[in-house]
C-alpha atoms as a PDB file:
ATOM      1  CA  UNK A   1     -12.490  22.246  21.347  1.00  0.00           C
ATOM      2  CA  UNK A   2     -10.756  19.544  23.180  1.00  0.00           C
ATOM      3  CA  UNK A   3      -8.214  16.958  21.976  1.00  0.00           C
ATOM      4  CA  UNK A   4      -9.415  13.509  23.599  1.00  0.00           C
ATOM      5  CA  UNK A   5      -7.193  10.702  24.019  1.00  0.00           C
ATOM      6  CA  UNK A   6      -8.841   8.259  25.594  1.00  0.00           C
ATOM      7  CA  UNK A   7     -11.912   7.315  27.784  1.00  0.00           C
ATOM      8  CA  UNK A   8     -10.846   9.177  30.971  1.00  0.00           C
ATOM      9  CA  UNK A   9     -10.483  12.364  28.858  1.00  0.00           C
ATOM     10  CA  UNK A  10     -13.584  11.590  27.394  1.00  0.00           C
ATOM     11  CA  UNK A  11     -15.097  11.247  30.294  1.00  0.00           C
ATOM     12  CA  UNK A  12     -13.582  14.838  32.305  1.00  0.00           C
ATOM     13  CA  UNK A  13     -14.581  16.278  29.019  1.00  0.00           C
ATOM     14  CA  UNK A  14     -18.241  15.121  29.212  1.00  0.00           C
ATOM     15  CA  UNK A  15     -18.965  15.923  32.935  1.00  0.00           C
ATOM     16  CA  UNK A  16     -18.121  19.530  31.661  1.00  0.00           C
ATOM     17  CA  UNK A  17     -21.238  19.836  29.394  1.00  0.00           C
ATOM     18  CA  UNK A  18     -24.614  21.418  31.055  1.00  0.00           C
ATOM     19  CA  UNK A  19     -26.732  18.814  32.345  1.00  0.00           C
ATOM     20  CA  UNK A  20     -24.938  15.491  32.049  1.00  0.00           C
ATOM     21  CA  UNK A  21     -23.229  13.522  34.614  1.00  0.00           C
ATOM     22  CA  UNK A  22     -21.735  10.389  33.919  1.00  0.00           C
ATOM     23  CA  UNK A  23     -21.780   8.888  37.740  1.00  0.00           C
ATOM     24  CA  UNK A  24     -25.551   9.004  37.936  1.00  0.00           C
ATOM     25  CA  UNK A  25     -26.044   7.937  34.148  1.00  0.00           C
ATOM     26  CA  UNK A  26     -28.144  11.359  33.231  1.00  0.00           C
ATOM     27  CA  UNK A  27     -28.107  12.380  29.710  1.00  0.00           C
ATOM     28  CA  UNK A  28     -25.016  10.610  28.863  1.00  0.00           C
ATOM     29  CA  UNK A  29     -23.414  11.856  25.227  1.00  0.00           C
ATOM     30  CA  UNK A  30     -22.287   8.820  23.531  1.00  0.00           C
ATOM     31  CA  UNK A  31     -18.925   7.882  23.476  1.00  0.00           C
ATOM     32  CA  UNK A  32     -16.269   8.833  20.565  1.00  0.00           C
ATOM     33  CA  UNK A  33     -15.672   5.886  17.819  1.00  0.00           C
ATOM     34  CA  UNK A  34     -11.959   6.566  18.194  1.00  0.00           C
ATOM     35  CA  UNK A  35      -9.512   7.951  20.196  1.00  0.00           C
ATOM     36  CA  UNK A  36      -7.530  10.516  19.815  1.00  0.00           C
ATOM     37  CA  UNK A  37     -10.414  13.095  18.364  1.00  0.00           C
ATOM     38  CA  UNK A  38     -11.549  16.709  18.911  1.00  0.00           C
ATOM     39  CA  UNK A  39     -14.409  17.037  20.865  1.00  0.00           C
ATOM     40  CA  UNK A  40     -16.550  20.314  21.191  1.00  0.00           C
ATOM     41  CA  UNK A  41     -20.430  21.094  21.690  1.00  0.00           C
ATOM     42  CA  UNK A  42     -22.806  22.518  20.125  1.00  0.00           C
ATOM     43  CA  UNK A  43     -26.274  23.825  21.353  1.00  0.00           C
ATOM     44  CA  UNK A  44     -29.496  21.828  20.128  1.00  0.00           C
ATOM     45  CA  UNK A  45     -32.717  23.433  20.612  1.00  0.00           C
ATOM     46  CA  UNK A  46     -35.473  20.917  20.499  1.00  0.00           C
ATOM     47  CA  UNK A  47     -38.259  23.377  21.573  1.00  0.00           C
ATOM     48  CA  UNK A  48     -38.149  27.157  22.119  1.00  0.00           C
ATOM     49  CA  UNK A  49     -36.668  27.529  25.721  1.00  0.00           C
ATOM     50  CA  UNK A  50     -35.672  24.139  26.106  1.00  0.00           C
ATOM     51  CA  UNK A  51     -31.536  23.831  24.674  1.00  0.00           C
ATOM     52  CA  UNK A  52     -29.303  20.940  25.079  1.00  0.00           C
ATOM     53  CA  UNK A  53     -25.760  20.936  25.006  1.00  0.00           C
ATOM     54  CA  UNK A  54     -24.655  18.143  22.484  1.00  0.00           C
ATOM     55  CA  UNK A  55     -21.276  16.693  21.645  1.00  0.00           C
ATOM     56  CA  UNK A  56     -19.453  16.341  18.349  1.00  0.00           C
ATOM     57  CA  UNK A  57     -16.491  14.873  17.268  1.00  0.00           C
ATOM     58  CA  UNK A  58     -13.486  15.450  14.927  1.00  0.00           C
ATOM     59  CA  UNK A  59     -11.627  12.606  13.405  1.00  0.00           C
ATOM     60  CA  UNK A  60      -8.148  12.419  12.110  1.00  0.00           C
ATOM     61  CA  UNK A  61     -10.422  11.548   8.717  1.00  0.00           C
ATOM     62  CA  UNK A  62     -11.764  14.874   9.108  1.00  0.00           C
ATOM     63  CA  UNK A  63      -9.045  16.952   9.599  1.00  0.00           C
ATOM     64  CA  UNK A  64      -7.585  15.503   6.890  1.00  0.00           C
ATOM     65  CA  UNK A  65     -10.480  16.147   4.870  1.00  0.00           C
ATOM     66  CA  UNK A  66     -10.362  19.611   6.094  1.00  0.00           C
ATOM     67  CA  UNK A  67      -6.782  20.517   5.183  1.00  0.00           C
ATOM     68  CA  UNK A  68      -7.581  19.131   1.638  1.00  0.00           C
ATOM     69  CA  UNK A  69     -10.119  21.534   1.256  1.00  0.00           C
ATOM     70  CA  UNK A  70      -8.141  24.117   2.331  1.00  0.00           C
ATOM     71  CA  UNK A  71      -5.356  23.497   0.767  1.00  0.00           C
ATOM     72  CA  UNK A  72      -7.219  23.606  -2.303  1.00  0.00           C
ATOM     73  CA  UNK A  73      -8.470  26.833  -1.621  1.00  0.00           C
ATOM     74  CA  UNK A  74      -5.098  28.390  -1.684  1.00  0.00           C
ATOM     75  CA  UNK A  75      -3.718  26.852  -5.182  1.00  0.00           C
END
């Protein structure tokens, strides 16, 4: 997991993941809503033998959500 902060980390971030490449425009993930998020991947398998990284995102609205939930847990 990767704390974004803006396009350019977005976009260091994204070159990382198997297969894309933002300079030639090849399976380009879309772009976070909001900056800063959490950005990790997870692996999509659309046939057997043919797996895609994708990208997902964490929001402060998540986290938030998150510790709530947790937080709860514990009481």
């Amino acid at each position: 997991m990767q704390l974004l902060k803006n396009h350019a980390d977005w976009r260091a971030w994204a070159e990382t993941l198997a297969g894309v490449s933002i300079a030639h425009r090849y399976n380009v993930p879309a772009e976070p809503a909001a900056y800063p998020c959490h950005a990790y991947a997870v692996v999509e398998v659309a046939a057997p033998g043919f797996e895609t990284e994708a990208p997902r995102y964490l929001y402060r609205a998540d986290l938030a959500r998150m510790q709530a939930a947790l937080l709860e847990v514990q009481a």
